[in-house]
C-alpha atoms as a PDB file:
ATOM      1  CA  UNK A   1       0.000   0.000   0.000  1.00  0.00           C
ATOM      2  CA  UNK A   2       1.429   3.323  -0.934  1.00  0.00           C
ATOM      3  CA  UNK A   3       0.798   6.049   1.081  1.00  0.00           C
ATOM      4  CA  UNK A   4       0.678   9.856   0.495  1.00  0.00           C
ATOM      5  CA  UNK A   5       1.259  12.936   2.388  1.00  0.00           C
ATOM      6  CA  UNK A   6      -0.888  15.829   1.502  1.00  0.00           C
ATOM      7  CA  UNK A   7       0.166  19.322   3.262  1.00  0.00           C
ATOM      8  CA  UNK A   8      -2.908  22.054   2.708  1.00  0.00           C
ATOM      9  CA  UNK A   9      -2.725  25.364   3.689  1.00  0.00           C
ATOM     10  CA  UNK A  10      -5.474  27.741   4.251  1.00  0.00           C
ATOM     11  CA  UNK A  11      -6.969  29.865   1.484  1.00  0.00           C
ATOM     12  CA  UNK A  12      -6.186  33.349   0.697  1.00  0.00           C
ATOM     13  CA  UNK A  13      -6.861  35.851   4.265  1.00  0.00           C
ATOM     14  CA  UNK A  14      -7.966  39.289   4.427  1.00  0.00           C
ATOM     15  CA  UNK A  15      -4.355  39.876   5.271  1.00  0.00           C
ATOM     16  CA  UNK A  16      -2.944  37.903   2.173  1.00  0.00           C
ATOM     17  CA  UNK A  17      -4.811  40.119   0.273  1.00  0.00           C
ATOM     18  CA  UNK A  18      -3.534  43.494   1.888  1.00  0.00           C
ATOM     19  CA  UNK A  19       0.332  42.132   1.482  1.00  0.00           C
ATOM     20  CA  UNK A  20       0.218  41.779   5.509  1.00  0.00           C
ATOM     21  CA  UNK A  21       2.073  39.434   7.222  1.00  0.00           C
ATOM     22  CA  UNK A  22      -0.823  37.461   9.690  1.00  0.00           C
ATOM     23  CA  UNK A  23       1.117  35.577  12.183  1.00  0.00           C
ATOM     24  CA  UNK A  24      -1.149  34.773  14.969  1.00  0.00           C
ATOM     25  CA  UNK A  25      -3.582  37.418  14.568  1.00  0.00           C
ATOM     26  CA  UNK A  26      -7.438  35.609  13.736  1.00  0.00           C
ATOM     27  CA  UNK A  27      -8.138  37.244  10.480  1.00  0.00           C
ATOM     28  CA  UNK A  28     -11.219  36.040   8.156  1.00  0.00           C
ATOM     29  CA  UNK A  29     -10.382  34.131   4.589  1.00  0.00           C
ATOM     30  CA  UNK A  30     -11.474  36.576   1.444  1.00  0.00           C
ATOM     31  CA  UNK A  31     -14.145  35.451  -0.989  1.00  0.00           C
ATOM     32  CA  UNK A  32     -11.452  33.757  -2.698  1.00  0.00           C
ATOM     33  CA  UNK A  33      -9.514  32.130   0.433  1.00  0.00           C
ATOM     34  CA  UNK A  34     -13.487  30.295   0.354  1.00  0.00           C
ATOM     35  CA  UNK A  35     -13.518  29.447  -3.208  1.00  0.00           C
ATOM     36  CA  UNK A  36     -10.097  27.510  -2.534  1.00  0.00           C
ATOM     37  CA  UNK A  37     -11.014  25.796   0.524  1.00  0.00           C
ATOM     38  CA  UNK A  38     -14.052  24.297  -1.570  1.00  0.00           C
ATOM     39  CA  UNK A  39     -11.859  23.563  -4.575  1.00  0.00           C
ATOM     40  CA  UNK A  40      -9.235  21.354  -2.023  1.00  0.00           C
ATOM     41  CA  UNK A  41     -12.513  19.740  -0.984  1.00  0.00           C
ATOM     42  CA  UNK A  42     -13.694  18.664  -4.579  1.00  0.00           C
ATOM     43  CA  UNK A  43     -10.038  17.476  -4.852  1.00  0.00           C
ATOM     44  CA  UNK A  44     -10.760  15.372  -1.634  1.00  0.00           C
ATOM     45  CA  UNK A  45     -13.506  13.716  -2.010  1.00  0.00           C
ATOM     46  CA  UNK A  46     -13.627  10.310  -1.040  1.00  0.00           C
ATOM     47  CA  UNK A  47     -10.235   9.955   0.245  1.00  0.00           C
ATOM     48  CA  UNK A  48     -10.106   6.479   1.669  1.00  0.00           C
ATOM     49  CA  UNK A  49      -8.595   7.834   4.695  1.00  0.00           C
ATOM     50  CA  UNK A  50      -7.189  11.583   6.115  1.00  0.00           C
ATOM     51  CA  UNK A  51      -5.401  12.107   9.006  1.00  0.00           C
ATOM     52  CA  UNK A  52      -5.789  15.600   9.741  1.00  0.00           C
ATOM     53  CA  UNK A  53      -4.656  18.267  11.532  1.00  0.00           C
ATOM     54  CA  UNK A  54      -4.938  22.001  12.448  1.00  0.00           C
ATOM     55  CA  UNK A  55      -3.982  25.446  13.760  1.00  0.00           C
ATOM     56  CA  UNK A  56      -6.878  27.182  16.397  1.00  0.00           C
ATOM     57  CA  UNK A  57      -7.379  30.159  13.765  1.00  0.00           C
ATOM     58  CA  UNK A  58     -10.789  30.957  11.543  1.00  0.00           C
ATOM     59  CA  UNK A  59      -8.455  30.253   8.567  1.00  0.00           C
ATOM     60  CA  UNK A  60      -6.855  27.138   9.616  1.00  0.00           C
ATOM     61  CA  UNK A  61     -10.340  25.881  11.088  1.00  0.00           C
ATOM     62  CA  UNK A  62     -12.451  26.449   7.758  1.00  0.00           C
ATOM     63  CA  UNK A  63      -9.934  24.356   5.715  1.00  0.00           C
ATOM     64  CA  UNK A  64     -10.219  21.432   8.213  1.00  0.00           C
ATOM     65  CA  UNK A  65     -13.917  21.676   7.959  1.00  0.00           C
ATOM     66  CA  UNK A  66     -13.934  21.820   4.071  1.00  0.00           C
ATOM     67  CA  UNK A  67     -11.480  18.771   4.163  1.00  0.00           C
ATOM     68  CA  UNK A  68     -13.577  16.660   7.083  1.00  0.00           C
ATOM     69  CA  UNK A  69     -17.068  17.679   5.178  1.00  0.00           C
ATOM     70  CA  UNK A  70     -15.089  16.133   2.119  1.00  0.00           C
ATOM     71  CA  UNK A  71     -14.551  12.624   3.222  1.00  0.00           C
ATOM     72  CA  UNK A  72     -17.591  12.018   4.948  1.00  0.00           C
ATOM     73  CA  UNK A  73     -19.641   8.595   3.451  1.00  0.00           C
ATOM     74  CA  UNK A  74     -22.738   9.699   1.671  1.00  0.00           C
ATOM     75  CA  UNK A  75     -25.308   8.023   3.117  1.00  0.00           C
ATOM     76  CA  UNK A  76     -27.922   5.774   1.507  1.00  0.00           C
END
């Protein structure tokens, strides 16, 4: 069985946008930080299986629910 490591990063922030570095600070993702969060989730679906992991920011926690929402089973 081959496996792969995948490294995501959050989408584009309001920061990101003004050429700002973020550090720690909690800033939002822009309209477009969104629209790639969804687009690594298309990319995801039906992983077999993701170990995943994240920071305690907005950012960090929107792409961790865009990846989780990704590999859940549809249901019957």
């Amino acid at each position: 069985m081959v496996s792969q490591l995948v490294l995501v990063r959050h989408g584009q922030s309001v920061y990101n946008d003004e050429n700002r570095f973020t550090g720690w600070t909690d800033v939002q993702l822009t309209a477009e930080g969104y629209e790639e969060a969804v687009q690594v989730q298309l990319r995801t679906l039906g992983a077999p299986e993701l170990m995943l992991f994240t920071g305690s920011t907005t950012r960090a926690w929107f792409a961790w629910v865009s990846l989780t929402s990704a590999c859940r089973p549809e249901s019957s």
